[in-house]
PDB file of N, CA and C in Angstrom:
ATOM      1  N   UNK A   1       4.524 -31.252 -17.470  1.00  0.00           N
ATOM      2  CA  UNK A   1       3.335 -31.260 -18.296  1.00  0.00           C
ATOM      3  C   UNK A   1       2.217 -30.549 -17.523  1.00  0.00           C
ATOM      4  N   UNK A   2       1.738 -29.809 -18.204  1.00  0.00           N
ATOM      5  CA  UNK A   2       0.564 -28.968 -17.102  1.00  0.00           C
ATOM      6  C   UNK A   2      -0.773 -29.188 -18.118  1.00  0.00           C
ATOM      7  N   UNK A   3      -1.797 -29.709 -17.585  1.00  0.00           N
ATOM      8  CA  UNK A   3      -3.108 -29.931 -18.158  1.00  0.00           C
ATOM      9  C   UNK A   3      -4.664 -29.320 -17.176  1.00  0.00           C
ATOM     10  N   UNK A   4      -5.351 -28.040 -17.758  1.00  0.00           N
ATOM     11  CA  UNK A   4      -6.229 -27.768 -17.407  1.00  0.00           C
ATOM     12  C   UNK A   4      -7.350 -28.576 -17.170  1.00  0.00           C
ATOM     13  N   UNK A   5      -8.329 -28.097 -16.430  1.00  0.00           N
ATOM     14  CA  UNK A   5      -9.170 -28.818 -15.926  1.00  0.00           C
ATOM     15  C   UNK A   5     -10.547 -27.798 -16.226  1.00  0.00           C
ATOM     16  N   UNK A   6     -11.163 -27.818 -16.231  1.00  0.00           N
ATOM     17  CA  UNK A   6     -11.968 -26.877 -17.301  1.00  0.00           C
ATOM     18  C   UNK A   6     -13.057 -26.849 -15.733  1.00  0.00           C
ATOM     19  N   UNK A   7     -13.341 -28.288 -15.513  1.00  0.00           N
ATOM     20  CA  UNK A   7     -14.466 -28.688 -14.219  1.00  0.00           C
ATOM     21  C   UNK A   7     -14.038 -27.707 -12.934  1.00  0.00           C
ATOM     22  N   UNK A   8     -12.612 -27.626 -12.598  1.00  0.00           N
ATOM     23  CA  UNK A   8     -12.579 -26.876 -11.676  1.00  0.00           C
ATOM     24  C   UNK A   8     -13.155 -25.830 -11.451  1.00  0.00           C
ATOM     25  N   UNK A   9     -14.110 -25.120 -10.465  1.00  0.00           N
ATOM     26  CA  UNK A   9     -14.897 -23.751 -10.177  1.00  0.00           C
ATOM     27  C   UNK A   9     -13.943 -22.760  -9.933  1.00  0.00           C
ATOM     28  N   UNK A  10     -13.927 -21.870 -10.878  1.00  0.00           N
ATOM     29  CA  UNK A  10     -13.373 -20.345 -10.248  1.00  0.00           C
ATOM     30  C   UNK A  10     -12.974 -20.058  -9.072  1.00  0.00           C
ATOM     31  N   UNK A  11     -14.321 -19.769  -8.352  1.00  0.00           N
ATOM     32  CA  UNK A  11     -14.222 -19.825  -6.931  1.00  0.00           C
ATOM     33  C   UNK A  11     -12.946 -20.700  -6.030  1.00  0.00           C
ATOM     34  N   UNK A  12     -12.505 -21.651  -6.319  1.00  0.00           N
ATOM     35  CA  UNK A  12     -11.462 -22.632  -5.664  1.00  0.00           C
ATOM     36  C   UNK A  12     -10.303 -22.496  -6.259  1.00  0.00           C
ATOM     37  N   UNK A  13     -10.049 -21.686  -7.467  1.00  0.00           N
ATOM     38  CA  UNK A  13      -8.575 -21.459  -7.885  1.00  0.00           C
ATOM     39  C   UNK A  13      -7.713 -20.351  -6.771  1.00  0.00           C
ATOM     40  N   UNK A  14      -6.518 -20.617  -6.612  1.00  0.00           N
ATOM     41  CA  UNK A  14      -6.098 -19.542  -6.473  1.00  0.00           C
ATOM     42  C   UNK A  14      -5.689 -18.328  -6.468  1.00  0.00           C
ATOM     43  N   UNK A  15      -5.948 -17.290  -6.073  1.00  0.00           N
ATOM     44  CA  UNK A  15      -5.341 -15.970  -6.852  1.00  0.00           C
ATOM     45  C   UNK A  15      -4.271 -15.384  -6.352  1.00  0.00           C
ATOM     46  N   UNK A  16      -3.718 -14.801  -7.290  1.00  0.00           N
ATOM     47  CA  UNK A  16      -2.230 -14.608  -6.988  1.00  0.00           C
ATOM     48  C   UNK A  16      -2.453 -12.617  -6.484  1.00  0.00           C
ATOM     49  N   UNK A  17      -1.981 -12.658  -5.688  1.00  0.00           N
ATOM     50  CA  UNK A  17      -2.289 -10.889  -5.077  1.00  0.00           C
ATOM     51  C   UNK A  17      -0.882 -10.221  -5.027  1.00  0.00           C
ATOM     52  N   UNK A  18      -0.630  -9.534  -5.069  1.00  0.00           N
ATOM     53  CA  UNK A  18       0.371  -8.634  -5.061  1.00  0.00           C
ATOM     54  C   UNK A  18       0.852  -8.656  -2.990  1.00  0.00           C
ATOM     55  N   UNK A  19       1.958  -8.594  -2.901  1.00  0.00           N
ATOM     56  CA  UNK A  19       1.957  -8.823  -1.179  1.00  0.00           C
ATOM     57  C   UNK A  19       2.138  -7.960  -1.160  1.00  0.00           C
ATOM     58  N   UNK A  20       1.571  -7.287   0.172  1.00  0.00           N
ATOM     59  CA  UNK A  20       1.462  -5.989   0.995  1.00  0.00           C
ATOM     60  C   UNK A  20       2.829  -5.780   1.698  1.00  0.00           C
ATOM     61  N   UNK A  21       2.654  -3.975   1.988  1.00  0.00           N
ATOM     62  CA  UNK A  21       3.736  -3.299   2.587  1.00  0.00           C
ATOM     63  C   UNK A  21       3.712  -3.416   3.864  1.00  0.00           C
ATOM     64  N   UNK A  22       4.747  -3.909   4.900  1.00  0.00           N
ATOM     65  CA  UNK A  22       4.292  -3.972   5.749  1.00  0.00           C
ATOM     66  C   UNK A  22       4.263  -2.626   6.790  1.00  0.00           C
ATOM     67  N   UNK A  23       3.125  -2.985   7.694  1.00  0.00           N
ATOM     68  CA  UNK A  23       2.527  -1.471   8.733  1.00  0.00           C
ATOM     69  C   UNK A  23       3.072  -2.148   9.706  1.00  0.00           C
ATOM     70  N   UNK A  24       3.001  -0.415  10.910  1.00  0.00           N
ATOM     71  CA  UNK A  24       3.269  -0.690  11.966  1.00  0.00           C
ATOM     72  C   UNK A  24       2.347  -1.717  12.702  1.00  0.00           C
ATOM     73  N   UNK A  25       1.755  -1.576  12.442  1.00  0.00           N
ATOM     74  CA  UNK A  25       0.509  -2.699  13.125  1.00  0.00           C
ATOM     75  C   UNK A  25       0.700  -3.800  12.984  1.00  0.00           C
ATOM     76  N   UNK A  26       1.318  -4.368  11.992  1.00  0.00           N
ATOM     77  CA  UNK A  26       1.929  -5.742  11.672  1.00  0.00           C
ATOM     78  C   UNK A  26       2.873  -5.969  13.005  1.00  0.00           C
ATOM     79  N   UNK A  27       3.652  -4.913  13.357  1.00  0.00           N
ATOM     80  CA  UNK A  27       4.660  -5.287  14.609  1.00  0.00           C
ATOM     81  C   UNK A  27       3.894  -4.618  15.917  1.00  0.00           C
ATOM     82  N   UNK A  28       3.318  -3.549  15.689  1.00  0.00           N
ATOM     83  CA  UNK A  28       2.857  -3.516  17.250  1.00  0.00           C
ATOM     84  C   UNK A  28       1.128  -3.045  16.868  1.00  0.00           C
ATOM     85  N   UNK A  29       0.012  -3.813  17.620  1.00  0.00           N
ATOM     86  CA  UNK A  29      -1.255  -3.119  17.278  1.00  0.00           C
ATOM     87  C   UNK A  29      -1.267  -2.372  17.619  1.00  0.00           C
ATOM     88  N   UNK A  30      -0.718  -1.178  18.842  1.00  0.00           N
ATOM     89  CA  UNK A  30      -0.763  -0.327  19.231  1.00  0.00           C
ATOM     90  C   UNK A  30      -0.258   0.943  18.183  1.00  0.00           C
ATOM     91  N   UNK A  31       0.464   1.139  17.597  1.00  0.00           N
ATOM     92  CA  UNK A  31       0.863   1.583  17.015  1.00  0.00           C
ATOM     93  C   UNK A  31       0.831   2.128  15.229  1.00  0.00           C
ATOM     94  N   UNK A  32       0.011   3.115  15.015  1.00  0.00           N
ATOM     95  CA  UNK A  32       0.236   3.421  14.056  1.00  0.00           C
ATOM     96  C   UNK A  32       1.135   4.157  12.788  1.00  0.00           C
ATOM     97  N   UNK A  33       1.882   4.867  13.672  1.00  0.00           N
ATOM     98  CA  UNK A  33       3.051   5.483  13.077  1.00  0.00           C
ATOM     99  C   UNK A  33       4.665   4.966  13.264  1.00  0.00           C
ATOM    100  N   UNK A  34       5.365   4.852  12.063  1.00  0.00           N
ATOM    101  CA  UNK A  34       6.278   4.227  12.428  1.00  0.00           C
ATOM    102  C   UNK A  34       7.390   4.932  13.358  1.00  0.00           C
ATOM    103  N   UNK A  35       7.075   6.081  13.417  1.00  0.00           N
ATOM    104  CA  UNK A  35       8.085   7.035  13.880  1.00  0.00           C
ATOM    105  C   UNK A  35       7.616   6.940  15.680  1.00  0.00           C
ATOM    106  N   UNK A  36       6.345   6.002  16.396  1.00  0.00           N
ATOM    107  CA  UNK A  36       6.178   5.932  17.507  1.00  0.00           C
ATOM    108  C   UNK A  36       6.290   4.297  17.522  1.00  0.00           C
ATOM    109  N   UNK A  37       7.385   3.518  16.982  1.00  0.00           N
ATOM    110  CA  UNK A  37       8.138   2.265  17.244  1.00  0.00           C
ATOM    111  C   UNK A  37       8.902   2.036  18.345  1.00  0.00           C
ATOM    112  N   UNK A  38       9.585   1.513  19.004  1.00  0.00           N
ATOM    113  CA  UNK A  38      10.729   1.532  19.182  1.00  0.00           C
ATOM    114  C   UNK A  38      11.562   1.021  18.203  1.00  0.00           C
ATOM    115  N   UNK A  39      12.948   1.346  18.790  1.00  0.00           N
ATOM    116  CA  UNK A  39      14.171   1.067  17.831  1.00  0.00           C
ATOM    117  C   UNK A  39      13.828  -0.911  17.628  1.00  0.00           C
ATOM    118  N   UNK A  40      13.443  -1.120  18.457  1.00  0.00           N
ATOM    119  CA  UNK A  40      13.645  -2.863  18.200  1.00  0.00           C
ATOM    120  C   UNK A  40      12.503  -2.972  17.361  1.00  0.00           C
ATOM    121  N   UNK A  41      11.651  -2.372  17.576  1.00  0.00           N
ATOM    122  CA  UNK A  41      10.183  -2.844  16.438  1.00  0.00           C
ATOM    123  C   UNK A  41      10.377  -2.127  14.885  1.00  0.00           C
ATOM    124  N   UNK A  42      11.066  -1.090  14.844  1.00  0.00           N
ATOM    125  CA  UNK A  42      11.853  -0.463  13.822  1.00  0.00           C
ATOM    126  C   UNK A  42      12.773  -1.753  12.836  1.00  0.00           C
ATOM    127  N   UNK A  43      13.614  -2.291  13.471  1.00  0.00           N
ATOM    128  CA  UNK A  43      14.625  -3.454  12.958  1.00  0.00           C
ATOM    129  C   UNK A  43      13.293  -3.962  13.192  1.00  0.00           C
ATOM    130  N   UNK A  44      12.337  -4.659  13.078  1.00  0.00           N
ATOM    131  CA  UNK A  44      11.803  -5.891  13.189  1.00  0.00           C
ATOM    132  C   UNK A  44      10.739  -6.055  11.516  1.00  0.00           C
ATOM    133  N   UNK A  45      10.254  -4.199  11.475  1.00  0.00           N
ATOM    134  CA  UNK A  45       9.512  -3.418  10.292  1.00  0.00           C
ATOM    135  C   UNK A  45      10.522  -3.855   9.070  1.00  0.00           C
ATOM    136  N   UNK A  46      11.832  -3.311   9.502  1.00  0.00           N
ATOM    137  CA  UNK A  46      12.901  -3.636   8.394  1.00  0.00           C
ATOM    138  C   UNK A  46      12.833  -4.736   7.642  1.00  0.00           C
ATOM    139  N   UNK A  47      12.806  -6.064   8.788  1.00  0.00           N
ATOM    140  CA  UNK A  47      13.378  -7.647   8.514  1.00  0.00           C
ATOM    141  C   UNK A  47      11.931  -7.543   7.770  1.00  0.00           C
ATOM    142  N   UNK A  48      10.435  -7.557   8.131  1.00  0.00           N
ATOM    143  CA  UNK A  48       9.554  -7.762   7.173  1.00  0.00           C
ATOM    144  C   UNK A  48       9.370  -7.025   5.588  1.00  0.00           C
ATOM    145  N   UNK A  49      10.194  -5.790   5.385  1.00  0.00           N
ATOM    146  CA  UNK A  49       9.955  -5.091   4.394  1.00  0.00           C
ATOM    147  C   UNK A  49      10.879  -5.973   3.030  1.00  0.00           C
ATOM    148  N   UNK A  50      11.954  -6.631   4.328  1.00  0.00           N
ATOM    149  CA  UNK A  50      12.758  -7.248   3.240  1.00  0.00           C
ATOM    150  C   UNK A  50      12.567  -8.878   2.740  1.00  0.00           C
ATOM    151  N   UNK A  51      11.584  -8.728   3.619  1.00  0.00           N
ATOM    152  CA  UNK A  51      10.799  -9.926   3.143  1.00  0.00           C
ATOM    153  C   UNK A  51       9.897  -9.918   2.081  1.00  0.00           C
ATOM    154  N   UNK A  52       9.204  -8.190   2.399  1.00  0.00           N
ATOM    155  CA  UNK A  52       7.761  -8.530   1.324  1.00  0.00           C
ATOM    156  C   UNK A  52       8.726  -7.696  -0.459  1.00  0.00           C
ATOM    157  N   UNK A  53       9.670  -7.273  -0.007  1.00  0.00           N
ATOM    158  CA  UNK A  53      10.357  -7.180  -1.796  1.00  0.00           C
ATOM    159  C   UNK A  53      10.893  -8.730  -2.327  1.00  0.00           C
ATOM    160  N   UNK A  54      11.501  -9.768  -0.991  1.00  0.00           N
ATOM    161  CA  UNK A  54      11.561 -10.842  -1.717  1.00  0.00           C
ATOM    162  C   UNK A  54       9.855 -11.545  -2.485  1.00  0.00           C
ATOM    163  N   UNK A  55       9.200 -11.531  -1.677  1.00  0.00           N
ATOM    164  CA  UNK A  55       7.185 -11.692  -2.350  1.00  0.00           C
ATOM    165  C   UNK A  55       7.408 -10.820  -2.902  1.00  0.00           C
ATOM    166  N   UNK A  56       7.637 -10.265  -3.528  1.00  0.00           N
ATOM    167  CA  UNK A  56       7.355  -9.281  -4.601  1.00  0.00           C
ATOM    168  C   UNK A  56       7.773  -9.647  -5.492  1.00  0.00           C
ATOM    169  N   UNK A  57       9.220 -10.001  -5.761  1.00  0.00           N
ATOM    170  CA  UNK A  57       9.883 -10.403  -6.817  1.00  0.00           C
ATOM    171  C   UNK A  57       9.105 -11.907  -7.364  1.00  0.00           C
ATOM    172  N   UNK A  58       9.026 -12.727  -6.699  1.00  0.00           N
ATOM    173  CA  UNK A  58       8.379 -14.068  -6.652  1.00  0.00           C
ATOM    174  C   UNK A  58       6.758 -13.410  -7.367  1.00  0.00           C
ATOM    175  N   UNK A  59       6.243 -12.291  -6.637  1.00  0.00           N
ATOM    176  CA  UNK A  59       5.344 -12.442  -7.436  1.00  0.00           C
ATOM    177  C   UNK A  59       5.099 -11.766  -9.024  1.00  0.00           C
ATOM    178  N   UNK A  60       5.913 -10.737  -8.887  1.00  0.00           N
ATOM    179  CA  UNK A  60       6.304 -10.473 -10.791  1.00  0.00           C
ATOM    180  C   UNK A  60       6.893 -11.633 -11.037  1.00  0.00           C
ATOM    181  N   UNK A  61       7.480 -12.744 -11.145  1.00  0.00           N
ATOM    182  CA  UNK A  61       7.873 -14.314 -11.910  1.00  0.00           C
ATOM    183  C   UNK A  61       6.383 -15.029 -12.007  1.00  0.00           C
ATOM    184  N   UNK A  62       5.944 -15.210 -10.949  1.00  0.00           N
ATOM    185  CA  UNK A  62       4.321 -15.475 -11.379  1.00  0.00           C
ATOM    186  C   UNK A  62       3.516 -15.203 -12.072  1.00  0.00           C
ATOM    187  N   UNK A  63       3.628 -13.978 -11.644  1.00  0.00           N
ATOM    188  CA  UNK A  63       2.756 -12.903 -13.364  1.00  0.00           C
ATOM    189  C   UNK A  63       2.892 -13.249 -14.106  1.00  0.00           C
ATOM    190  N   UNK A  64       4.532 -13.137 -14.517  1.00  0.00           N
ATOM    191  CA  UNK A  64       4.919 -13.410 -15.929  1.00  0.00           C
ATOM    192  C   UNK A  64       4.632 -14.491 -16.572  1.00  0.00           C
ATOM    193  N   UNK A  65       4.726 -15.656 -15.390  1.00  0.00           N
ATOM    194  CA  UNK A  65       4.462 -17.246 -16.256  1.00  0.00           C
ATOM    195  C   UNK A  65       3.387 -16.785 -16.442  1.00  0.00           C
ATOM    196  N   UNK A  66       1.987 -16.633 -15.795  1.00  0.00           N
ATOM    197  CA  UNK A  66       0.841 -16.839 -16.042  1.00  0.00           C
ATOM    198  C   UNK A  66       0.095 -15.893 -17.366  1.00  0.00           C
ATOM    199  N   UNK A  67       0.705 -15.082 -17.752  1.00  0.00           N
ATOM    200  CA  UNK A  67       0.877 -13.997 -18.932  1.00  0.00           C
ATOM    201  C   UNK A  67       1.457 -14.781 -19.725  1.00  0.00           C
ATOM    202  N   UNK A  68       2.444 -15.574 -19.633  1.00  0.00           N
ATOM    203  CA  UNK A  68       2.968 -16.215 -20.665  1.00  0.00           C
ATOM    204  C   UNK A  68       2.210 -17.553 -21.276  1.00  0.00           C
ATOM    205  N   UNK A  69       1.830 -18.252 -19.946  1.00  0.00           N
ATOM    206  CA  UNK A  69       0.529 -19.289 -20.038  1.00  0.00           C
ATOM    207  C   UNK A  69      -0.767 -18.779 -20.669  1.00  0.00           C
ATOM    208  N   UNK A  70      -1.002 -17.672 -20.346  1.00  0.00           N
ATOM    209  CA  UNK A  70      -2.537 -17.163 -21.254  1.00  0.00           C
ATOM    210  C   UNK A  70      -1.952 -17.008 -22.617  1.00  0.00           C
ATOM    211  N   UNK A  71      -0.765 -16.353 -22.927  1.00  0.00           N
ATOM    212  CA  UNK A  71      -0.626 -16.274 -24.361  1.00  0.00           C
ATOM    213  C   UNK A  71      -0.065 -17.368 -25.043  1.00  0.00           C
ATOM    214  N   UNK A  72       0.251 -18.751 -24.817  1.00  0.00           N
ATOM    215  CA  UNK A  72       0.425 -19.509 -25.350  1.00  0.00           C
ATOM    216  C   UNK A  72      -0.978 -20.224 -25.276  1.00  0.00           C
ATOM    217  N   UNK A  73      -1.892 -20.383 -24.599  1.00  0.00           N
ATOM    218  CA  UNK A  73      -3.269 -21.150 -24.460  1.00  0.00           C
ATOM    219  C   UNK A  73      -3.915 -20.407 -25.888  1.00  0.00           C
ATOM    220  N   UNK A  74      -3.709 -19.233 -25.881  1.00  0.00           N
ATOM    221  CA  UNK A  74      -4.463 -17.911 -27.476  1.00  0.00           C
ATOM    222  C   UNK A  74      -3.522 -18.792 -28.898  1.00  0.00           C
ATOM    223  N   UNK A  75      -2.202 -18.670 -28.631  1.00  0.00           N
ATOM    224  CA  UNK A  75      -1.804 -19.322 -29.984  1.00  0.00           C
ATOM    225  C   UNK A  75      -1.800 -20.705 -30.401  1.00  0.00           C
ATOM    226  N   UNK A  76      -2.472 -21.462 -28.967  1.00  0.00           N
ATOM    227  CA  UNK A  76      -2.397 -22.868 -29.264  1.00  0.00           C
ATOM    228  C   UNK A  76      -4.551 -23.280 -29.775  1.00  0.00           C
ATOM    229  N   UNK A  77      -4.835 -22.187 -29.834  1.00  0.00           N
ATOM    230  CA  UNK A  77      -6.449 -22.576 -29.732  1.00  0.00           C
ATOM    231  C   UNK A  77      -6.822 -22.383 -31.119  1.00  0.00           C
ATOM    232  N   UNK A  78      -7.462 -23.061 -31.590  1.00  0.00           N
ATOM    233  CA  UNK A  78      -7.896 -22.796 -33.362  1.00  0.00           C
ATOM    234  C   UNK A  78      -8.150 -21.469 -33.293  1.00  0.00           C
ATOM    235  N   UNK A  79      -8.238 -20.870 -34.361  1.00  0.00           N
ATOM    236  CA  UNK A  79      -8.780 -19.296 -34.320  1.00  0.00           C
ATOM    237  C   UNK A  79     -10.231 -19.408 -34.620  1.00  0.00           C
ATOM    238  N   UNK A  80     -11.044 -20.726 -35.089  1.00  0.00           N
ATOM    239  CA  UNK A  80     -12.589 -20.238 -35.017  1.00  0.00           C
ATOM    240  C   UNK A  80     -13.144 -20.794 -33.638  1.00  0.00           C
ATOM    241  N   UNK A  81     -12.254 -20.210 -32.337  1.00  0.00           N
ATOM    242  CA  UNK A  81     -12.658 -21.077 -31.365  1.00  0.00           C
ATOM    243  C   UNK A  81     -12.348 -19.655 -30.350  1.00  0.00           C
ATOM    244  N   UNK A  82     -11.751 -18.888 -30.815  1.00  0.00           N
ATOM    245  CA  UNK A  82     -11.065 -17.914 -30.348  1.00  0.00           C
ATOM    246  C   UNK A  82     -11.532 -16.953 -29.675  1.00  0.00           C
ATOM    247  N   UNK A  83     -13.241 -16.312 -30.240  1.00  0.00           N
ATOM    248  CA  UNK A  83     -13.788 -15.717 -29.787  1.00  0.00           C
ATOM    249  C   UNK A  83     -14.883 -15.364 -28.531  1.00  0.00           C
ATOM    250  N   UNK A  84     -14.254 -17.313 -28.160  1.00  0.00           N
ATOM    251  CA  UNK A  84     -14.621 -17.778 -26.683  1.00  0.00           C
ATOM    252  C   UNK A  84     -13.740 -17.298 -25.436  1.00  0.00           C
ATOM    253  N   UNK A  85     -12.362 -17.533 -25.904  1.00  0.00           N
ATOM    254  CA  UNK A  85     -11.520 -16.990 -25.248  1.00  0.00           C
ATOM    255  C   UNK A  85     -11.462 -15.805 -24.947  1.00  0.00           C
ATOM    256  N   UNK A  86     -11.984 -14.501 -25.496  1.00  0.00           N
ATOM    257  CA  UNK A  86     -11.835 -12.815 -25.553  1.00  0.00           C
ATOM    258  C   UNK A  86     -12.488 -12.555 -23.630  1.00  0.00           C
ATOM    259  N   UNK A  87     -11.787 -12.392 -23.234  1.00  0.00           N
ATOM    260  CA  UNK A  87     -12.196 -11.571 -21.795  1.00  0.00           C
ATOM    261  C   UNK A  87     -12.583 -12.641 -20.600  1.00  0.00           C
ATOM    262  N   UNK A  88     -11.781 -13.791 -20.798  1.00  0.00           N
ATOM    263  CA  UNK A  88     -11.607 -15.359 -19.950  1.00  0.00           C
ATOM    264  C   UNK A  88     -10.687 -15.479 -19.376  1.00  0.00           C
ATOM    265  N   UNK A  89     -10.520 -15.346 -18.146  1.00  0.00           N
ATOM    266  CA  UNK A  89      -9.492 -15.311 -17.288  1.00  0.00           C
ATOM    267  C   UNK A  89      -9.207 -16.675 -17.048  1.00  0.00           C
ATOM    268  N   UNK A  90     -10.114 -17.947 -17.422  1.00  0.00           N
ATOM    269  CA  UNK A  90      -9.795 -19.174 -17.142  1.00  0.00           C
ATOM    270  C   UNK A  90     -10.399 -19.830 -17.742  1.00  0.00           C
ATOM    271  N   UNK A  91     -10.652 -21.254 -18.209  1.00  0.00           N
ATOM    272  CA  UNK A  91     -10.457 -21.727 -19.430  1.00  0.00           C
ATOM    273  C   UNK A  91     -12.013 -22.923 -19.220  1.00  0.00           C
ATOM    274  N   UNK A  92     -12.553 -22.426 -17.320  1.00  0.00           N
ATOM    275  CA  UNK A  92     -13.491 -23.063 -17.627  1.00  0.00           C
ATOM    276  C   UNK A  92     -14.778 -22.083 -16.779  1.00  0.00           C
ATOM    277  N   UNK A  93     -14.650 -20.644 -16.427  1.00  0.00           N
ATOM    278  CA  UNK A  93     -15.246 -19.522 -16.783  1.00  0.00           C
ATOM    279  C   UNK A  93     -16.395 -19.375 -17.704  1.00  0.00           C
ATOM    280  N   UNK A  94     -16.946 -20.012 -18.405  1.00  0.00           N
ATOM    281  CA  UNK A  94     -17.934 -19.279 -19.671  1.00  0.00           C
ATOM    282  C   UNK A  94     -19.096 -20.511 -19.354  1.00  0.00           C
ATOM    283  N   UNK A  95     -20.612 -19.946 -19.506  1.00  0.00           N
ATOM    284  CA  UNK A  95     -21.338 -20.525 -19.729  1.00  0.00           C
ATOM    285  C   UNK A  95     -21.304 -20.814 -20.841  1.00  0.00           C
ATOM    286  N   UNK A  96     -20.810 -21.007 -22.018  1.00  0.00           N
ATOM    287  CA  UNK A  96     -20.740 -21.990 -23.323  1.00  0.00           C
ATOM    288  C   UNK A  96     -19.446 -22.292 -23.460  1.00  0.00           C
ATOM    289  N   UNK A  97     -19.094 -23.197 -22.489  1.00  0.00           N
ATOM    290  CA  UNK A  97     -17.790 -23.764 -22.514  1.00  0.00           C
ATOM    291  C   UNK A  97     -17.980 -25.417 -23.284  1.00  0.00           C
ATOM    292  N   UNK A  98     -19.430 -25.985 -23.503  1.00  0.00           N
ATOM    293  CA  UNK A  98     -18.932 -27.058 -24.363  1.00  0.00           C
ATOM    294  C   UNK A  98     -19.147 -26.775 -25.789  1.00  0.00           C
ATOM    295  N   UNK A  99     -19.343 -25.761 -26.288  1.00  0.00           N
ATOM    296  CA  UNK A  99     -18.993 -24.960 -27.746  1.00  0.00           C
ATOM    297  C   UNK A  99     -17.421 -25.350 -27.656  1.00  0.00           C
ATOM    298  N   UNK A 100     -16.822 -25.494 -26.596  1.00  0.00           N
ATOM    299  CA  UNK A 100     -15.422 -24.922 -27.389  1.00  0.00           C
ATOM    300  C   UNK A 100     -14.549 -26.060 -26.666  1.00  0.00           C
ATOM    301  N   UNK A 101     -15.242 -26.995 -25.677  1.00  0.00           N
ATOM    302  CA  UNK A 101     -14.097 -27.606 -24.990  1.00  0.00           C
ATOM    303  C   UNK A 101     -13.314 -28.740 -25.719  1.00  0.00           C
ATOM    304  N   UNK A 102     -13.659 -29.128 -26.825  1.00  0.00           N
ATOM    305  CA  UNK A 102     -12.823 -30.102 -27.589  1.00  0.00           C
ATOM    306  C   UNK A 102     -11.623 -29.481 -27.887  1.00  0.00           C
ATOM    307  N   UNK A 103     -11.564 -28.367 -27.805  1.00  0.00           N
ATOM    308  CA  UNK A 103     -10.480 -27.344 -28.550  1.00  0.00           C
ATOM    309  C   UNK A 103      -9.441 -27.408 -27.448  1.00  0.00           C
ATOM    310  N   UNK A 104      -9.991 -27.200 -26.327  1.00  0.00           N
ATOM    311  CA  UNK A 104      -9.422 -26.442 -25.193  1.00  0.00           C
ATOM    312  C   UNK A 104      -8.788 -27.850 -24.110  1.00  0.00           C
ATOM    313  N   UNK A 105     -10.028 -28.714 -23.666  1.00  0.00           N
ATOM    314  CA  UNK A 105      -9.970 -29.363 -22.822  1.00  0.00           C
ATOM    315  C   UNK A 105      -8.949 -30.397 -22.805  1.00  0.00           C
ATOM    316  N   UNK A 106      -8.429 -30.890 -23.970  1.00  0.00           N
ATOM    317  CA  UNK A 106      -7.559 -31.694 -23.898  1.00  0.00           C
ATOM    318  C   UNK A 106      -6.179 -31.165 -24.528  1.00  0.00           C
ATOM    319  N   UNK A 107      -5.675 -30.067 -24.219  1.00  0.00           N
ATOM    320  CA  UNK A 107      -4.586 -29.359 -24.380  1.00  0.00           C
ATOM    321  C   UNK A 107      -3.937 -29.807 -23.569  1.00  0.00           C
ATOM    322  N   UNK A 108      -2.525 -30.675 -24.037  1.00  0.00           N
ATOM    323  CA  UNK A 108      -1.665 -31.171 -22.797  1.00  0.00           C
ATOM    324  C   UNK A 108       0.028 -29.959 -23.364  1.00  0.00           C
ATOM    325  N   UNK A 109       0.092 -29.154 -21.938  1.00  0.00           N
ATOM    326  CA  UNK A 109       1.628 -28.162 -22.189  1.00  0.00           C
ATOM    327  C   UNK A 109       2.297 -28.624 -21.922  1.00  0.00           C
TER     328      UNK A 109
END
């Protein structure tokens, strides 16, 4: 069961970021080019790259729920309530959020 919280501040949600490629600098600060590695910091670049496509994948599944969560929050909201929602990344975002929170606030998924 997932139930929003409208009170929570923006600011304190989490955001979901896309994970980075990893640099040489990640394995040696000295180093900016991967081609001035050594062979062991080379295998080491590897083991992290194959780490950040596993975060990667994890994070397209995230996306998707949360794309899927915004578009079920749109078909579950009255439609004369709707035009609160247009360009709301979160559900307690809007300075006229008690116009609409009867609608919204007690939505249990």
């Amino acid at each position: 069961m997932l139930f929003m919280d409208p009170k929570v501040a923006k600011k304190v949600l989490l955001v979901l970021t896309r994970p980075a490629l990893p640099l040489p600098q990640d394995v040696n600060p000295t180093k900016v080019l991967i081609s001035k590695l050594s062979a062991m910091e080379v295998e080491e670049i590897k083991v992290l790259h194959n780490d950040q496509i596993d975060r990667k994948q994890e994070y397209k599944k995230q996306k998707a729920l949360i794309e899927n969560l915004h578009s079920l929050v749109h078909k579950t909201v009255s439609r004369s309530y709707y035009t609160y929602l247009i360009k709301k990344d979160t559900v307690g975002n809007t300075g006229e959020w008690g116009q609409w929170s009867s609608a919204v606030a007690g939505v249990r998924m």
